[in-house]
C-alpha atoms as a PDB file:
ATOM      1  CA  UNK A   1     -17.163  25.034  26.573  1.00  0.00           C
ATOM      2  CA  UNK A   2     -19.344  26.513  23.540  1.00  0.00           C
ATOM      3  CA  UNK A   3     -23.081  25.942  23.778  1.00  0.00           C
ATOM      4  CA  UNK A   4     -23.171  24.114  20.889  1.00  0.00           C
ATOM      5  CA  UNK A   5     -20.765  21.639  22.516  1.00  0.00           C
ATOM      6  CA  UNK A   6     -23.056  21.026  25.536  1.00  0.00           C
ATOM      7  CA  UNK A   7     -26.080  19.790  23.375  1.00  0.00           C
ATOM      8  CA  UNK A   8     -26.786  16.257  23.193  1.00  0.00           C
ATOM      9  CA  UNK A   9     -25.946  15.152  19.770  1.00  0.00           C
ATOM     10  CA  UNK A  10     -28.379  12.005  17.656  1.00  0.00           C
ATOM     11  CA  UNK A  11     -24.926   9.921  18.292  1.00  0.00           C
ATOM     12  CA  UNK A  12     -24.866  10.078  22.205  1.00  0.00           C
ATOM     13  CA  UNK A  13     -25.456   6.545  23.609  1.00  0.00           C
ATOM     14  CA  UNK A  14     -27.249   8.036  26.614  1.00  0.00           C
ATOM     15  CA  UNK A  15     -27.805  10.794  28.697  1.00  0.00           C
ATOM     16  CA  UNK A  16     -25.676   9.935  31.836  1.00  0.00           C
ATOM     17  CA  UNK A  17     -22.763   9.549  28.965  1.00  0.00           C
ATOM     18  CA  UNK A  18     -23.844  13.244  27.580  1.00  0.00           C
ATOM     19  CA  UNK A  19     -24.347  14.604  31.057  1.00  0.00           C
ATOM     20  CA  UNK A  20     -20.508  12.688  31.834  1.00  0.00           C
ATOM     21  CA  UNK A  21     -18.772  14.300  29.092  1.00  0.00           C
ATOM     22  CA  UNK A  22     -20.183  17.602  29.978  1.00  0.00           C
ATOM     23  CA  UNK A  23     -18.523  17.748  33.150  1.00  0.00           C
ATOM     24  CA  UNK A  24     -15.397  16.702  31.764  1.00  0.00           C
ATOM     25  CA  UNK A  25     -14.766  19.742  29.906  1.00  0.00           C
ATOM     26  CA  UNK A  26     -16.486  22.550  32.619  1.00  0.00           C
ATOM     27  CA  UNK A  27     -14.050  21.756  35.112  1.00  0.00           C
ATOM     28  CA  UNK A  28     -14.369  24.652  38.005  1.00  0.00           C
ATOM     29  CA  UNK A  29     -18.712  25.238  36.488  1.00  0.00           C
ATOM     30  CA  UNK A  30     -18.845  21.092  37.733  1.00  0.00           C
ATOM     31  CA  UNK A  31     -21.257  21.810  40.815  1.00  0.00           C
ATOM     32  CA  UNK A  32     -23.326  24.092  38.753  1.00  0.00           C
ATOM     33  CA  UNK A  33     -23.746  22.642  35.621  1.00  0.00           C
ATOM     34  CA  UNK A  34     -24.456  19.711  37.698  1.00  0.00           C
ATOM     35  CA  UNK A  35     -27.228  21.515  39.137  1.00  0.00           C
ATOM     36  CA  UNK A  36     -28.689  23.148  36.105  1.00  0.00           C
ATOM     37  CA  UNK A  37     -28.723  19.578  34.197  1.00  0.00           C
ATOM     38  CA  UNK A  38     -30.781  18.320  37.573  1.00  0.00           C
ATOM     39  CA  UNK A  39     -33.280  21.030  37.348  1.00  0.00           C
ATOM     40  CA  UNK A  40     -33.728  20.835  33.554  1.00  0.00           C
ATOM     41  CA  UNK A  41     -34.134  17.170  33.601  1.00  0.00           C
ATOM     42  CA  UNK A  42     -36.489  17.937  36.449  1.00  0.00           C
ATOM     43  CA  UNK A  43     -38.886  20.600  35.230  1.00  0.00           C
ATOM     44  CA  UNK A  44     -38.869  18.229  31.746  1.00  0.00           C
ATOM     45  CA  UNK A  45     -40.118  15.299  33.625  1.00  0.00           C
ATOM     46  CA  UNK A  46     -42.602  16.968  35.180  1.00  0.00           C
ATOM     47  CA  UNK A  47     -43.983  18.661  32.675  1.00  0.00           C
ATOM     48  CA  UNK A  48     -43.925  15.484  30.608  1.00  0.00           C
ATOM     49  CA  UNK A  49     -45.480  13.356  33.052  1.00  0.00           C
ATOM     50  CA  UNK A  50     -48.489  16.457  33.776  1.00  0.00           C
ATOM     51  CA  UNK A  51     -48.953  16.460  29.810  1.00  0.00           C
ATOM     52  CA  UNK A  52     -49.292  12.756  29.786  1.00  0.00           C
ATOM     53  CA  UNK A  53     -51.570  12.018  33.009  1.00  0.00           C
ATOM     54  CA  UNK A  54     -53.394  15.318  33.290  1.00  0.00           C
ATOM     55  CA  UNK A  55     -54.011  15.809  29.946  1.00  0.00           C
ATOM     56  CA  UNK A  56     -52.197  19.465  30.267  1.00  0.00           C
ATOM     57  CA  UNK A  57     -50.684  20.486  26.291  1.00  0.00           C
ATOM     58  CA  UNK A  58     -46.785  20.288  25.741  1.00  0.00           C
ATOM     59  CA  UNK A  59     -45.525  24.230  26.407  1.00  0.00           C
ATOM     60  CA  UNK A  60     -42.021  25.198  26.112  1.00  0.00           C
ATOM     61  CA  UNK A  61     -43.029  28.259  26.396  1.00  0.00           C
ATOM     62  CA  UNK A  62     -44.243  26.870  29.884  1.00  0.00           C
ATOM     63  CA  UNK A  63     -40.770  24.791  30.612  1.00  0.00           C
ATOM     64  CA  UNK A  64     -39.105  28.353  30.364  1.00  0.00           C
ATOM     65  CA  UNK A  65     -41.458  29.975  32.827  1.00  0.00           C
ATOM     66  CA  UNK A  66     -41.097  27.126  35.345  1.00  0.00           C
ATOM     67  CA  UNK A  67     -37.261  27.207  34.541  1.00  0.00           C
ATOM     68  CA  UNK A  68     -37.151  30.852  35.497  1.00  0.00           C
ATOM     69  CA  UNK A  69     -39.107  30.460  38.838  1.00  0.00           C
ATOM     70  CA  UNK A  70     -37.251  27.626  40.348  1.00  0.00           C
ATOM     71  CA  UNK A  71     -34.177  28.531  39.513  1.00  0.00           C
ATOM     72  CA  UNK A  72     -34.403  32.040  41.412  1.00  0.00           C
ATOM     73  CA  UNK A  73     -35.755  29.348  44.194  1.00  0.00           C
ATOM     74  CA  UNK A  74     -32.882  26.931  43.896  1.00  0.00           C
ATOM     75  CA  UNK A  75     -30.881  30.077  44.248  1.00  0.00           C
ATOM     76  CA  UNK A  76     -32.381  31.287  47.022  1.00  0.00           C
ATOM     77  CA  UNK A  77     -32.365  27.932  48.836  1.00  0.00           C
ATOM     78  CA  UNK A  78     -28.394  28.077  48.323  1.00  0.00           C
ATOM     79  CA  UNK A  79     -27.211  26.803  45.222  1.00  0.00           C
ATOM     80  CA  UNK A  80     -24.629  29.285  44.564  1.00  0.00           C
ATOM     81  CA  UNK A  81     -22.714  27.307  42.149  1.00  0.00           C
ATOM     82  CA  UNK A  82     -25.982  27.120  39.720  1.00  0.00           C
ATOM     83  CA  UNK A  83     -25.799  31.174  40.511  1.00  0.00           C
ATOM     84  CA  UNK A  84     -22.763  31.871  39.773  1.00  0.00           C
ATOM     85  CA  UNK A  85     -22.957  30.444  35.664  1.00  0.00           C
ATOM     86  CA  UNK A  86     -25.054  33.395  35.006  1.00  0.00           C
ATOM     87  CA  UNK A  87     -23.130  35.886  37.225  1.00  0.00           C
ATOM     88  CA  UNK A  88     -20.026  34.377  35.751  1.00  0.00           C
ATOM     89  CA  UNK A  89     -21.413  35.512  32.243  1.00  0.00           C
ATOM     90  CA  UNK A  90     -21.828  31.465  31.437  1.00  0.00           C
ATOM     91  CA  UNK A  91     -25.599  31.128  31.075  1.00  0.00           C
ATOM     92  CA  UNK A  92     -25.998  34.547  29.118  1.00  0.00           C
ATOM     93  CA  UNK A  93     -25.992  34.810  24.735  1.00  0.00           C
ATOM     94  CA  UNK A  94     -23.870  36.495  22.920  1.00  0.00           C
END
């Protein structure tokens, strides 16, 4: 799947139908894109919901950071699957 496939698009009726069609076309990367879409979501909410009730200022720059720390966590909790995109060469540019 290209990258620019797997963004949500303005015409996507929701996210569970994004997040749906996703999987559809990463086949044996199912379990790990599964788990990268979880922790994305995750770290987005949170950081929402901290910018909203504590007052802390929107940072993607601080998404990224967070991004980068719990995923070497979810990794070494066991989530091999979410691992193996970027040893896989999935989750790198170019």
């Amino acid at each position: 799947m290209e990258m620019d496939e797997a963004v949500p698009q303005q015409n996507e009726h929701s996210f569970a139908d994004w997040w749906a069609k996703c999987i559809r076309r990463v086949k044996e990367y199912k379990k790990g894109v599964n788990s990268l879409i979880i922790l994305t979501s995750w770290l987005i909410w949170k950081h929402r919901n901290s910018s909203v009730f504590d007052g802390a200022i929107p940072s993607i720059n601080e998404v990224l950071r967070q991004f980068r720390d719990e995923y070497k966590l979810w990794c070494l909790a066991g989530a091999k699957k979410l691992q193996a995109l970027w040893l896989d060469g999935v989750g790198t540019s170019g």
